[in-house]
Protein backbone atom coordinates (compact mmCIF):
# COMPACT_ATOMS: atom_id res chain seq x y z
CA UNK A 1 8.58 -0.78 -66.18
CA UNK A 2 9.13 3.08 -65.08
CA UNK A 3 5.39 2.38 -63.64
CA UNK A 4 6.83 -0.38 -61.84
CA UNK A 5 9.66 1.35 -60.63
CA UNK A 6 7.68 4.27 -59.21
CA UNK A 7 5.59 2.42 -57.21
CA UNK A 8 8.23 0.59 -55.80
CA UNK A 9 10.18 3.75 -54.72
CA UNK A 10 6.38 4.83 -53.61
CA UNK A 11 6.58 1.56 -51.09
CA UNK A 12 9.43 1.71 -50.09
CA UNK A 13 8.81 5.17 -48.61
CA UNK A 14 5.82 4.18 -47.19
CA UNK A 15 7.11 1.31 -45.27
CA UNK A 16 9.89 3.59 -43.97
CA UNK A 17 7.46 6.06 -42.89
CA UNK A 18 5.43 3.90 -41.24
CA UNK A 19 8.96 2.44 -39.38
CA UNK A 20 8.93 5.72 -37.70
CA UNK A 21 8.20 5.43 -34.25
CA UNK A 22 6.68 7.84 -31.58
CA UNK A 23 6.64 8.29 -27.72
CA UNK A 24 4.10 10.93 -27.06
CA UNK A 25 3.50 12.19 -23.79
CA UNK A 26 1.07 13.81 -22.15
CA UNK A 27 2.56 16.27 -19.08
CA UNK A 28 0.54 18.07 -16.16
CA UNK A 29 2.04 21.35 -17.19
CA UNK A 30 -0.12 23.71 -18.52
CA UNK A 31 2.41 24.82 -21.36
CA UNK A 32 5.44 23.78 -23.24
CA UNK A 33 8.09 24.30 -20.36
CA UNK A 34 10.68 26.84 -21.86
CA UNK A 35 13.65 25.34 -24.14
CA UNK A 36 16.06 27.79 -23.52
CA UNK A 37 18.31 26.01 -20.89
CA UNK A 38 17.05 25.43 -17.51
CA UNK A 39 13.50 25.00 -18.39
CA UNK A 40 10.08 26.34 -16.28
CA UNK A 41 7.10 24.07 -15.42
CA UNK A 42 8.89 22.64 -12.35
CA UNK A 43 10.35 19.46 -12.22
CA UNK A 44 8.54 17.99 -15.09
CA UNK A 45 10.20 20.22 -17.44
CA UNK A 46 13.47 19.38 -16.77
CA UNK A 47 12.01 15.46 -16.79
CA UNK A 48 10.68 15.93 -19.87
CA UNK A 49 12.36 18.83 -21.92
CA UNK A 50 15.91 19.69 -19.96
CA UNK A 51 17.11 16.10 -19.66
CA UNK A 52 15.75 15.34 -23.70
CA UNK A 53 17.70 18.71 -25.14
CA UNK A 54 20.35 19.32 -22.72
CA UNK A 55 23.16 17.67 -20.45
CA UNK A 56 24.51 19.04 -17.30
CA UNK A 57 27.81 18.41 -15.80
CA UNK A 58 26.23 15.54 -13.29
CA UNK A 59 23.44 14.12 -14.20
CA UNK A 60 21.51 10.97 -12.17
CA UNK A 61 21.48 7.51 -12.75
CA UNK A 62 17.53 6.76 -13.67
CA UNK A 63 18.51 2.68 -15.11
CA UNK A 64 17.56 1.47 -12.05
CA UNK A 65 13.86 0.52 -10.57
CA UNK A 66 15.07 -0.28 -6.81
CA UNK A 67 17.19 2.38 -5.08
CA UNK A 68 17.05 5.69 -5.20
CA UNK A 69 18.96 7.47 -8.34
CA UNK A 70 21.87 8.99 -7.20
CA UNK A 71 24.33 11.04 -9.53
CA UNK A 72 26.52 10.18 -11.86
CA UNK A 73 29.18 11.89 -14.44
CA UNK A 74 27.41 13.88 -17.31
CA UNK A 75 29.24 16.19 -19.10
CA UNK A 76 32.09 16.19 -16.35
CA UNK A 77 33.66 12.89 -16.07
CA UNK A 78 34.92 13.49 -12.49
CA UNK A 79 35.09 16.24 -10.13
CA UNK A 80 37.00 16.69 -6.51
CA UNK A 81 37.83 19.90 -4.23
CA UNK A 82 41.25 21.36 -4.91
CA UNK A 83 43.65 19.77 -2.23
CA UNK A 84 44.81 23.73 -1.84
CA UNK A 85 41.30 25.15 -1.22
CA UNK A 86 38.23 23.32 0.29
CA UNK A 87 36.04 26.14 -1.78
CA UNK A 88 37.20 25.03 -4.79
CA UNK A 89 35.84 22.29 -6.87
CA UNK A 90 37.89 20.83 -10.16
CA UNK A 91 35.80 19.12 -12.62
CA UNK A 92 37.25 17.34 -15.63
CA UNK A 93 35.09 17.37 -18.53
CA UNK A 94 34.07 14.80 -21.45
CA UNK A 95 35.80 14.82 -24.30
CA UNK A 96 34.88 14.21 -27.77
CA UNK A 97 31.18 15.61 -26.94
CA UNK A 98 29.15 18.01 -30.02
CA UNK A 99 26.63 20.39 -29.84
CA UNK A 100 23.86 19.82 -31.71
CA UNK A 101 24.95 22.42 -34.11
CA UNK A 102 28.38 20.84 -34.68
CA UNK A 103 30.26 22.93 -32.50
CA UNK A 104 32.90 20.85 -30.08
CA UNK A 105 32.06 20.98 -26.62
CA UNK A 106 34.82 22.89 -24.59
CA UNK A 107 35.89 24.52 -20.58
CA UNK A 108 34.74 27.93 -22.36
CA UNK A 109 31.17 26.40 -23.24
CA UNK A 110 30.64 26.00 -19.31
CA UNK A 111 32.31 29.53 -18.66
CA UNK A 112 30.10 30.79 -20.75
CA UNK A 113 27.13 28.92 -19.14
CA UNK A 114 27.70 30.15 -15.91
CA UNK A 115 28.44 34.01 -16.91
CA UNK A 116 24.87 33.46 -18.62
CA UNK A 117 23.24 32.74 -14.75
CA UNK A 118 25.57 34.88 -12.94
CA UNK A 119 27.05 37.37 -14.81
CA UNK A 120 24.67 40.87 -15.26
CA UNK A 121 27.16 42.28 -17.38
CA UNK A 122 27.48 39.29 -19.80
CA UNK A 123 26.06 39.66 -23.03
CA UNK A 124 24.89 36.25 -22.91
CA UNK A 125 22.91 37.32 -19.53
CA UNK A 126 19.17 35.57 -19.15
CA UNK A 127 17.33 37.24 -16.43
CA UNK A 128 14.94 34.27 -16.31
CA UNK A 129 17.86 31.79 -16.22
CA UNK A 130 19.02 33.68 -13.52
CA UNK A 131 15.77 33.24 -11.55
CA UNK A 132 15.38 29.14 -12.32
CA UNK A 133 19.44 28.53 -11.87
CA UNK A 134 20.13 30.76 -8.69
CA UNK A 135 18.80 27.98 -6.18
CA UNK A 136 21.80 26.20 -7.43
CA UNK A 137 24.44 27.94 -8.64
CA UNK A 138 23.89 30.94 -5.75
CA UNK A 139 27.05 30.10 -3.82
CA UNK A 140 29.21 29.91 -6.76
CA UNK A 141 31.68 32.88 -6.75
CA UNK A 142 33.04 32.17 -10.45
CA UNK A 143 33.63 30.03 -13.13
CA UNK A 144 37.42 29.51 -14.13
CA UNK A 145 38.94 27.44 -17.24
CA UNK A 146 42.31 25.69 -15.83
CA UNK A 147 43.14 24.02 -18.63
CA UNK A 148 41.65 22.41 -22.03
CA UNK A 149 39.78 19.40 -20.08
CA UNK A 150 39.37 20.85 -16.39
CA UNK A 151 37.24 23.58 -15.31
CA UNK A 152 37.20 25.52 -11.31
CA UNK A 153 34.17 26.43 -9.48
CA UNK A 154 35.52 28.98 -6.73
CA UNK A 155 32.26 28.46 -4.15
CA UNK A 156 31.38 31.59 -1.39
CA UNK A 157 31.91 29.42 1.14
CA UNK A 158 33.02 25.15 1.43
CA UNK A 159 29.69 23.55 0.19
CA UNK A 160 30.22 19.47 0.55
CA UNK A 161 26.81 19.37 -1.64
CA UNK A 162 27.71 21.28 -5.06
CA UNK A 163 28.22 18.18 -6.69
CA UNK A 164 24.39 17.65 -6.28
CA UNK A 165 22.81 20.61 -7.50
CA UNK A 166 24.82 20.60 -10.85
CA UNK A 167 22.14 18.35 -12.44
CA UNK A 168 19.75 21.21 -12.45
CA UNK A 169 21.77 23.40 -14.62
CA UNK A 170 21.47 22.60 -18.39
CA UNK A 171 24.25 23.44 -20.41
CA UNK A 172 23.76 25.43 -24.38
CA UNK A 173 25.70 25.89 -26.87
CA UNK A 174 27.41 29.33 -26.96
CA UNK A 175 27.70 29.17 -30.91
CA UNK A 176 24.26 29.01 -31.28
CA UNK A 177 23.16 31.25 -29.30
CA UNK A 178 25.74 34.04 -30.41
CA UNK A 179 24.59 33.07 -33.96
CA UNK A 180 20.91 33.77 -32.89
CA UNK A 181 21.97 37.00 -31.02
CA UNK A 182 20.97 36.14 -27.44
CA UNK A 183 17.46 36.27 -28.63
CA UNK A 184 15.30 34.18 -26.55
CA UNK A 185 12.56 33.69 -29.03
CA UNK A 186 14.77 32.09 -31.41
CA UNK A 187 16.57 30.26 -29.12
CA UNK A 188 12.87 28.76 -27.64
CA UNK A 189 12.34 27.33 -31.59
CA UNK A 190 15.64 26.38 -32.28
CA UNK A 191 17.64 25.23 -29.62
CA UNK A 192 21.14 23.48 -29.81
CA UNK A 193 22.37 21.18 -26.44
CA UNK A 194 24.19 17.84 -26.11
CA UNK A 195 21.04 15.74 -24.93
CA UNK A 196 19.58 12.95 -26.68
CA UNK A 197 17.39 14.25 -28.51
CA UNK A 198 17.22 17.26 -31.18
CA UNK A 199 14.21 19.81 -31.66
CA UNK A 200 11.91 19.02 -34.90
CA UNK A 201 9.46 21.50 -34.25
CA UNK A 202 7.60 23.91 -31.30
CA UNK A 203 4.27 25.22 -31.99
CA UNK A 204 3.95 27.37 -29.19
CA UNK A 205 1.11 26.43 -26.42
CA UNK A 206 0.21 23.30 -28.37
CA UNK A 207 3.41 20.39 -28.58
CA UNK A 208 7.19 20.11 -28.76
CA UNK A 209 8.29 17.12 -31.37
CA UNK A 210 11.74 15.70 -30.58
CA UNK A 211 13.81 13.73 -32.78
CA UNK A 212 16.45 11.70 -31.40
CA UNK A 213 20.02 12.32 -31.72
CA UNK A 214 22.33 9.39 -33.36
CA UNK A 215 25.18 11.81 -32.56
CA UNK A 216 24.95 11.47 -29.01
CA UNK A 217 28.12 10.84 -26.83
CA UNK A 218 26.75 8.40 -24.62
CA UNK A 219 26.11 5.65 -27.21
CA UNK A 220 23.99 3.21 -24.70
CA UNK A 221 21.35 5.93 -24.32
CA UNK A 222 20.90 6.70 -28.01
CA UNK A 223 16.71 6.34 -27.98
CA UNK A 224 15.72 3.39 -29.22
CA UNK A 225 12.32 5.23 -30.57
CA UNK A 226 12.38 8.04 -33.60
CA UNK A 227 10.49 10.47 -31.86
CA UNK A 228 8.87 12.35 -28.97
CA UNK A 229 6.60 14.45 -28.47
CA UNK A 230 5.39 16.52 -25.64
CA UNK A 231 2.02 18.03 -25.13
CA UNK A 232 0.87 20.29 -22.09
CA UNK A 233 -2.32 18.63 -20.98
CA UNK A 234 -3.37 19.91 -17.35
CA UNK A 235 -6.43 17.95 -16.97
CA UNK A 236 -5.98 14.48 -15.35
CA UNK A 237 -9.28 13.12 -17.10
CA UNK A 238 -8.28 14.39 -20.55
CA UNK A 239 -4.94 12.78 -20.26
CA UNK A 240 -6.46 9.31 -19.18
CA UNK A 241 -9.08 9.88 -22.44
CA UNK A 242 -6.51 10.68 -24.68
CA UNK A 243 -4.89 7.85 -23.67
CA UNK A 244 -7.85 5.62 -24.09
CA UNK A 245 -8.13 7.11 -27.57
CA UNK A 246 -4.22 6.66 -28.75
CA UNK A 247 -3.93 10.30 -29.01
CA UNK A 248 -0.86 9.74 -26.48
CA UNK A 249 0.90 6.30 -25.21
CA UNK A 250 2.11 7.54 -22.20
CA UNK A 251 0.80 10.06 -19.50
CA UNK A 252 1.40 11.80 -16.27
CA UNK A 253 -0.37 11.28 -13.20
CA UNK A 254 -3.28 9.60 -14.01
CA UNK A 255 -6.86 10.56 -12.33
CA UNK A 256 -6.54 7.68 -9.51
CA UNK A 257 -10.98 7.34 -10.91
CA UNK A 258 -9.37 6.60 -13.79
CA UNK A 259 -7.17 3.69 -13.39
CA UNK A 260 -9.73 0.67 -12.60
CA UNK A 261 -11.07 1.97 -16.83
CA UNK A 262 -7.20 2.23 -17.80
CA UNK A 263 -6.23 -0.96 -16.42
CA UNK A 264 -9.31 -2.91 -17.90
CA UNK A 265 -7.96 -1.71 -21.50
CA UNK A 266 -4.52 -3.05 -20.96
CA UNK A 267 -2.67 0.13 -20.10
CA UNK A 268 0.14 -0.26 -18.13
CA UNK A 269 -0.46 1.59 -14.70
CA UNK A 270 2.61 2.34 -12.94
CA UNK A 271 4.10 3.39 -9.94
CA UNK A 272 7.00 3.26 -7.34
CA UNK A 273 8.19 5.12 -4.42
CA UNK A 274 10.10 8.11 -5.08
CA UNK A 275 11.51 11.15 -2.94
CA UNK A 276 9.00 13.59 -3.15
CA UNK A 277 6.86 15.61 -0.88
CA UNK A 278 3.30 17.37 -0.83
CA UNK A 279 3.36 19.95 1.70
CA UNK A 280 2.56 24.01 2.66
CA UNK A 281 5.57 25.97 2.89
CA UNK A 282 4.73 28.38 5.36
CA UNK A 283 5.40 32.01 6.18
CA UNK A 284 7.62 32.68 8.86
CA UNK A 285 7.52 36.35 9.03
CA UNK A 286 4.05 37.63 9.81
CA UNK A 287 0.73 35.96 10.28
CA UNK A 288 -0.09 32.53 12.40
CA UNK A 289 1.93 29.90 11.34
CA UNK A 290 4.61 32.53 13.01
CA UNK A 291 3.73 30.00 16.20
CA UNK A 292 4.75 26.80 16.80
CA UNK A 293 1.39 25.74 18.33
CA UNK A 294 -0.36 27.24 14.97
CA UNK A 295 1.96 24.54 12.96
CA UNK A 296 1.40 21.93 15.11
CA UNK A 297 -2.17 22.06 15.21
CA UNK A 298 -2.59 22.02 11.16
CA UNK A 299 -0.21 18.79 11.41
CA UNK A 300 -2.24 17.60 13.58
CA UNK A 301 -5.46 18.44 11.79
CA UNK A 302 -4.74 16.42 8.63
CA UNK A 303 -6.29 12.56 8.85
CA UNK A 304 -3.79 11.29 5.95
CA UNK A 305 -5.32 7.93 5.34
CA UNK A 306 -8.21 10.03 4.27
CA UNK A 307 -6.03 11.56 1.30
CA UNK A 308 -4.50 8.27 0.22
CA UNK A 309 -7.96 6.82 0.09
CA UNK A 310 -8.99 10.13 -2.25
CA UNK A 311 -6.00 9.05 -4.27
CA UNK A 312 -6.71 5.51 -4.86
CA UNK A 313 -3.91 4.60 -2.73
CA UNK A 314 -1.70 5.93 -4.98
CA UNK A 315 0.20 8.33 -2.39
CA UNK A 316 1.38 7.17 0.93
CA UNK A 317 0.87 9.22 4.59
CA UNK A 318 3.26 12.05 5.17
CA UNK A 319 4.23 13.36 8.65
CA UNK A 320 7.72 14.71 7.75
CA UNK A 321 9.49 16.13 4.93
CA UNK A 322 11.54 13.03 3.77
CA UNK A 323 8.97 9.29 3.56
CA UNK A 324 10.79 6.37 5.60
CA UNK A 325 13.46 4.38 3.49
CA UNK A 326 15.29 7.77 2.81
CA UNK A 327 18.51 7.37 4.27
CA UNK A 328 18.59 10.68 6.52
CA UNK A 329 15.24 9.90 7.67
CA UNK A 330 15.94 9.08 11.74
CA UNK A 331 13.21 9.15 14.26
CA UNK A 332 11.18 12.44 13.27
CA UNK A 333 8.31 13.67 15.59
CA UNK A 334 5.01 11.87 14.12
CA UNK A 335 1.99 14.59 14.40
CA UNK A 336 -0.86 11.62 14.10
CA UNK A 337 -4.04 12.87 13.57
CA UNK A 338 -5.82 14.17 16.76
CA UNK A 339 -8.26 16.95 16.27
CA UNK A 340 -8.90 17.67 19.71
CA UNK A 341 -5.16 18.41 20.50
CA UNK A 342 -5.23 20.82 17.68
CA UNK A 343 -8.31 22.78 18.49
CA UNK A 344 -6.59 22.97 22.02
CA UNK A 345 -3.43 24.18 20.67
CA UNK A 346 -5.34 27.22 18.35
CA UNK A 347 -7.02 28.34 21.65
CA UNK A 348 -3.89 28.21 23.41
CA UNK A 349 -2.18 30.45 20.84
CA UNK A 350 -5.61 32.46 20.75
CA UNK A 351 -5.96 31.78 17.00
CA UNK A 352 -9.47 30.34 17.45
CA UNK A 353 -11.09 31.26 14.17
CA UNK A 354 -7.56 30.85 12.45
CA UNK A 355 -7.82 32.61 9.50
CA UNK A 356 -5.04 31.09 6.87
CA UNK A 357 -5.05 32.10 2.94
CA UNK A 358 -2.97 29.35 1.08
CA UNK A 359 -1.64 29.88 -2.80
CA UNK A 360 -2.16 26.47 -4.69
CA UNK A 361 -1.71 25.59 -8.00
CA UNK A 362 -4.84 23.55 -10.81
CA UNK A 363 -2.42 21.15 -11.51
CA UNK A 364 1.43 21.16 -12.32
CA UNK A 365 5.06 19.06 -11.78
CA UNK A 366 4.31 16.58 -8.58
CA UNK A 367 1.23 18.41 -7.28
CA UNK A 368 -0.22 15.05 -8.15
CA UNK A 369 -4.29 16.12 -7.64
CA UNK A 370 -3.72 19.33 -6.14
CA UNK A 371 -7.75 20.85 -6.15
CA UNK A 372 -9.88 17.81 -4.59
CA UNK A 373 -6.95 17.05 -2.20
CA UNK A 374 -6.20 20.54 -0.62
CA UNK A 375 -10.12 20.93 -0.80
CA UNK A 376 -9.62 17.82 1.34
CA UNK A 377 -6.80 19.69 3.65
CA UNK A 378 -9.19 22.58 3.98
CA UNK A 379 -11.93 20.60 5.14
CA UNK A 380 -9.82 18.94 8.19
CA UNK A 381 -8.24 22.12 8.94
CA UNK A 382 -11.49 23.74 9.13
CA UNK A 383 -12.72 21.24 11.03
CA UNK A 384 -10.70 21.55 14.07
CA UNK A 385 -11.26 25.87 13.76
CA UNK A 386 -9.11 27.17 10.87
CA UNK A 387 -10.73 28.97 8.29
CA UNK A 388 -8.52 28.36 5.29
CA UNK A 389 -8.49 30.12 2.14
CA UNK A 390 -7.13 28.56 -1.41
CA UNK A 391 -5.88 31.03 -3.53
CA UNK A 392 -6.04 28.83 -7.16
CA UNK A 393 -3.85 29.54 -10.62
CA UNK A 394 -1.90 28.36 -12.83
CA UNK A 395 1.56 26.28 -12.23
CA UNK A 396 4.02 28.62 -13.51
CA UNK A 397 2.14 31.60 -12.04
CA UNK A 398 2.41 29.78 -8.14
CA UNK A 399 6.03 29.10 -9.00
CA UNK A 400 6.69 32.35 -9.64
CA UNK A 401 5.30 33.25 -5.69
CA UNK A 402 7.37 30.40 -4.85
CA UNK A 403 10.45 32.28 -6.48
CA UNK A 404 9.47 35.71 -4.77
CA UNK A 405 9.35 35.17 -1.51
CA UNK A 406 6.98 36.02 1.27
CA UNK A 407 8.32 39.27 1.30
CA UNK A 408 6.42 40.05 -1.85
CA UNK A 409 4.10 38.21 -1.65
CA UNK A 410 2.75 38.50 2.41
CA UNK A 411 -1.01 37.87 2.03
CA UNK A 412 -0.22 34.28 1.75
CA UNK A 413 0.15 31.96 5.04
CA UNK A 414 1.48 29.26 2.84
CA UNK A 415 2.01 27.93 -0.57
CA UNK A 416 1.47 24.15 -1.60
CA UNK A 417 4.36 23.17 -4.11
CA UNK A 418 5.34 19.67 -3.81
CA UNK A 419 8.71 19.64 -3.66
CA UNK A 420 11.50 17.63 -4.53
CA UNK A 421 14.08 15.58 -2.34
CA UNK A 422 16.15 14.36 -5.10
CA UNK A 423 19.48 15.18 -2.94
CA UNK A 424 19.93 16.49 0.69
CA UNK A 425 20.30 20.30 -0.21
CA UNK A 426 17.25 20.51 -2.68
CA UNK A 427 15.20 17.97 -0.09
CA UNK A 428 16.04 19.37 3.26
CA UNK A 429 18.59 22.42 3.01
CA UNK A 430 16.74 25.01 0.96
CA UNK A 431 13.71 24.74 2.89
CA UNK A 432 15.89 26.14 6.14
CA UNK A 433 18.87 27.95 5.33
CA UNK A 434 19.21 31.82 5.31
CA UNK A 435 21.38 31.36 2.60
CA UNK A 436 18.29 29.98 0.77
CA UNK A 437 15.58 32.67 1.64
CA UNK A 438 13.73 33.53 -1.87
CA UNK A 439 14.04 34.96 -4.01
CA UNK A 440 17.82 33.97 -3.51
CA UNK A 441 16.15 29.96 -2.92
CA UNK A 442 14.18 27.69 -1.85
CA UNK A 443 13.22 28.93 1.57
CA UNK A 444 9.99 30.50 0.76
CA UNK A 445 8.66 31.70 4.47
CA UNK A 446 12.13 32.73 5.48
CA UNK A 447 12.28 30.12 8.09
CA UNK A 448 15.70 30.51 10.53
CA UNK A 449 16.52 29.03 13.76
CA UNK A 450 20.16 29.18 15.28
CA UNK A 451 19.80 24.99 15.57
CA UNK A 452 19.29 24.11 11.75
CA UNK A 453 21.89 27.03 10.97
CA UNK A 454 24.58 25.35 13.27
CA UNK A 455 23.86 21.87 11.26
CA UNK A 456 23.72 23.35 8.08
CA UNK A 457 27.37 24.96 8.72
CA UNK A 458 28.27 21.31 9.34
CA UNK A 459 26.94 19.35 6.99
CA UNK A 460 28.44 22.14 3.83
CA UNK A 461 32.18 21.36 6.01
CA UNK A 462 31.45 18.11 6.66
CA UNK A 463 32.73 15.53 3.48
CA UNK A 464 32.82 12.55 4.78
CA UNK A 465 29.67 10.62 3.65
CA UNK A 466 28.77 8.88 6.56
CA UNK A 467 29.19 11.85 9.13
CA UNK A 468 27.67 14.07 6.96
CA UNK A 469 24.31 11.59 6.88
CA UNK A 470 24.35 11.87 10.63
CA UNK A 471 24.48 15.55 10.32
CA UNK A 472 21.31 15.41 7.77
CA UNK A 473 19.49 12.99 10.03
CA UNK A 474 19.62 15.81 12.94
CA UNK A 475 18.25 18.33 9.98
CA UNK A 476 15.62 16.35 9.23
CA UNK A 477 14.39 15.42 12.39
CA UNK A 478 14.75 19.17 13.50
CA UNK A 479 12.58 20.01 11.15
CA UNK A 480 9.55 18.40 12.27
CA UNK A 481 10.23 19.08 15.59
CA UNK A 482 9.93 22.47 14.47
CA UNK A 483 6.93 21.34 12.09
CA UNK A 484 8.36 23.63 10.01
CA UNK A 485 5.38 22.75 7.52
CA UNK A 486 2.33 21.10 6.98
CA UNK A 487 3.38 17.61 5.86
CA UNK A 488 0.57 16.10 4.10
CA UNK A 489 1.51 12.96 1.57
CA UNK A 490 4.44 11.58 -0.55
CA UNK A 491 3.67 10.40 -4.05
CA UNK A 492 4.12 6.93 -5.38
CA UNK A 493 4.81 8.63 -9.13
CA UNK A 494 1.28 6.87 -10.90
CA UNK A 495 1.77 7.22 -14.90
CA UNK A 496 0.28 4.80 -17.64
CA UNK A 497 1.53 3.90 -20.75
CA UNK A 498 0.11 2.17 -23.54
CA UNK A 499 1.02 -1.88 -23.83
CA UNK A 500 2.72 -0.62 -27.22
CA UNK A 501 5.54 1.13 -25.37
CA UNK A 502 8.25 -1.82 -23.93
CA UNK A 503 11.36 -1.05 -21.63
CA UNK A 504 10.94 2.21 -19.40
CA UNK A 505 12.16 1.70 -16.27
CA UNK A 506 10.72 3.65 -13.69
CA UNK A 507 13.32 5.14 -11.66
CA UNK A 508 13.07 6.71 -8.09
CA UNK A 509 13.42 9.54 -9.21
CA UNK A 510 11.24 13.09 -10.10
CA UNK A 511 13.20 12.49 -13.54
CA UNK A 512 12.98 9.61 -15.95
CA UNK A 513 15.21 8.56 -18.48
CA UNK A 514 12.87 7.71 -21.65
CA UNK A 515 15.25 6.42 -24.50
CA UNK A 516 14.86 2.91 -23.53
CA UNK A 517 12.00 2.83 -24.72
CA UNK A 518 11.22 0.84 -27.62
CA UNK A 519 7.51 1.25 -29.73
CA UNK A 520 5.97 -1.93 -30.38
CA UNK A 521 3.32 -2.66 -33.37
């Protein structure tokens, strides 16, 4: 009988055990992005590890397959300026919300936050915080608590478009990290957010295993799988073999050679359009591209079709910083390929060899096949009498030029870092403010012009939505008039998942939401 007994209690466990359920994914990054808060890696980190671990105060609406994700309350429930002060925005925050570690959600818990990007003298201070949130939290003067639900942002100046760049600033918990003494080493192996999922384990370089959170506030996006489980796996034809093998159900950017195997083994090869953009920032302070005629004749160098075709048609032509069907789009300049124009226009600005050294990355967040297609780029560019470098490392290590700026980092005519246009400051602002010139932001080549500042001043004062998308429509098509880069394609977002894994919805979006979900037999 006690024989009996054991083995049923033996069962039992292994039935439960085997109930367990997995998502594991396999990213582009070439590490486990950072767990600390805002993480590293680009925008697949905060797909994959912010948005898992960690809430912000607005997050965006991913549920949906056919319009663009927009935002939506996270940890703030509302927000509007104060009727008394157009720099100040009230937000009113979610109650009833934990930390992972038990501790109750507060106004001091985003205080905190904030004195953590901000504040030097802060205890709590993260230098490299500081250098991921700045982008979005520059123009922020202070954090205030008003009362026990609302919290004040008091901005530098009236910025229309906070509301937008809150979802890139993750929110910890101050208990934990006060328990764990600021150290960032403990906090990477045992962080403590509001997300939907909880750490299980890190082992460092290798995977991060995710266990989801029953706890969590927002009760229709409880996972509806046990686990998941990230691992950094920079090469697109190991992640379409481990695939193949089961090692992973679901991976990033597949090798476009790849998908005619995947899709013949039932893997589910997916893709939609989504607002991103694969260009060359370019440097605006010394060097060619310092010439309009320079940056016209490398947009008109590049025969597009030719990259789609490298990528399997998974990528469509891009001759401007936003892809049609975004609404701020408008009638942008189209520099259609025409080789003789730009030879003309590199002997006309005597650049004729135009010698051109660009930083690019081996892989990484949206560079989608970065070596074969800016080998590609250099070819056409050469063609027509550039003579382009490509300067190759790691992801992280081109973000971090990205972050420091031309002016320390001047031996570069460009960098290639796709880049996101999830709202109108991160997809067309950054790129040509002054207020954005790294390392403060975005604009990585310092670009100015007295035109796009004039607009810019008007869009930040401007809060009525509909004059405010005429205002971005005149950014956008300045921009190309100015070909203030080297537009080159927009990605259509290709991942494959096993036929196992039932109910993601592929948003169009850089992020995904991936507790839907479910892990079939």
């Amino acid at each position: 009988m006690r024989l009996f007994h054991t083995m049923a209690l033996l069962l039992a466990f292994t039935l439960t055990a085997r109930a367990e359920t997995t998502v594991t994914v396999a990213m582009t990054a070439g590490d486990i992005p950072i767990t600390t808060g805002i993480p590293d890696q680009g925008s697949e980190g905060v797909r994959f590890v912010g948005y898992s671990l960690y809430d912000a105060l607005v997050l965006f609406d991913l549920s949906h397959f056919d319009k663009a994700a927009d935002i939506r309350p996270g940890l703030a429930t509302s927000w509007k300026i104060d009727p008394a002060d157009p720099k100040r925005w009230l937000f009113t925050l979610r109650e009833g919300v934990k930390w992972h570690d038990g501790c109750p959600f507060t106004p001091d818990d985003v205080v905190w936050n904030f004195k953590r990007i901000l504040d030097k003298d802060a205890p709590q201070f993260d230098p490299l915080q500081f250098a991921l949130g700045r982008t979005y939290a520059g123009n922020v003067a202070s954090v205030e608590k008003v009362d026990d639900h609302t919290v004040a942002f008091n901005m530098d100046r009236v910025h229309s478009l906070f509301p937008y760049l809150l979802p890139q600033i993750m929110l910890i918990s101050p208990c934990n990290a006060e328990k764990l003494k600021y150290d960032r080493d403990a906090l990477m192996f045992h962080p403590s957010g509001t997300g939907p999922y909880r750490i299980k384990q890190l082992v460092a370089h290798e995977r991060l295993e995710l266990v989801r959170n029953d706890d969590y506030w927002d009760k229709g996006r409880i996972p509806k799988h046990d686990n998941l489980v990230l691992i950094p796996m920079p090469e697109a034809s190991t992640r379409a073999a481990a695939l193949l093998s089961g090692q992973v159900n679901f991976i990033e950017a597949p090798d476009p050679d790849a998908i005619p195997r995947l899709r013949s083994a039932g893997m589910n090869v997916i893709t939609n359009t989504y607002p991103h953009n694969w260009a060359y920032q370019l440097n605006f302070v010394n060097g060619p591209f310092t010439d309009i005629r320079v940056r016209k004749a490398a947009n008109y160098a590049i025969n597009r079709p030719d990259v789609v075709e490298l990528l399997g048609g998974t990528a469509i032509a891009g001759y401007s910083t936003a892809p049609p069907g975004m609404p701020y789009y408008g009638n942008p300049v189209k520099y259609e390929y025409d080789p003789a124009k730009a030879t003309a226009l590199l002997k006309e600005a005597g650049c004729y060899p135009c010698k051109v050294n660009f930083a690019i990355s081996t892989s990484g967040s949206g560079q989608m096949h970065p070596l074969p297609m800016n080998e590609l780029v250099k070819s056409q560019m050469d063609a027509v009498g550039f003579e382009v470098t490509l300067t190759s490392m790691d992801w992280n290590a081109l973000l971090n030029i990205a972050r420091g700026g031309v002016d320390k980092f001047p031996e570069y005519a460009g960098v290639n870092i796709s880049r996101n246009l999830v709202d109108p400051f991160n997809g067309l602002v950054r790129h040509v403010w002054s207020g954005q010139w790294a390392p403060i932001g975005g604009n990585w080549g310092h670009y100015q012009s007295p035109e796009t500042e004039a607009l810019i001043t008007s869009i930040f004062n401007e809060f009525d939505d509909g004059k405010r998308m005429v205002l971005l429509t005149q950014l956008h098509e300045k921009m190309n008039e100015q070909a203030v880069m080297i537009w080159v394609a927009h990605d259509l977002n290709p991942r494959a998942l096993s036929p196992k894994l039932k109910g993601f919805v592929q948003a169009q979006s850089w992020f995904q939401d991936l507790t839907p979900i479910v892990v079939t037999p």
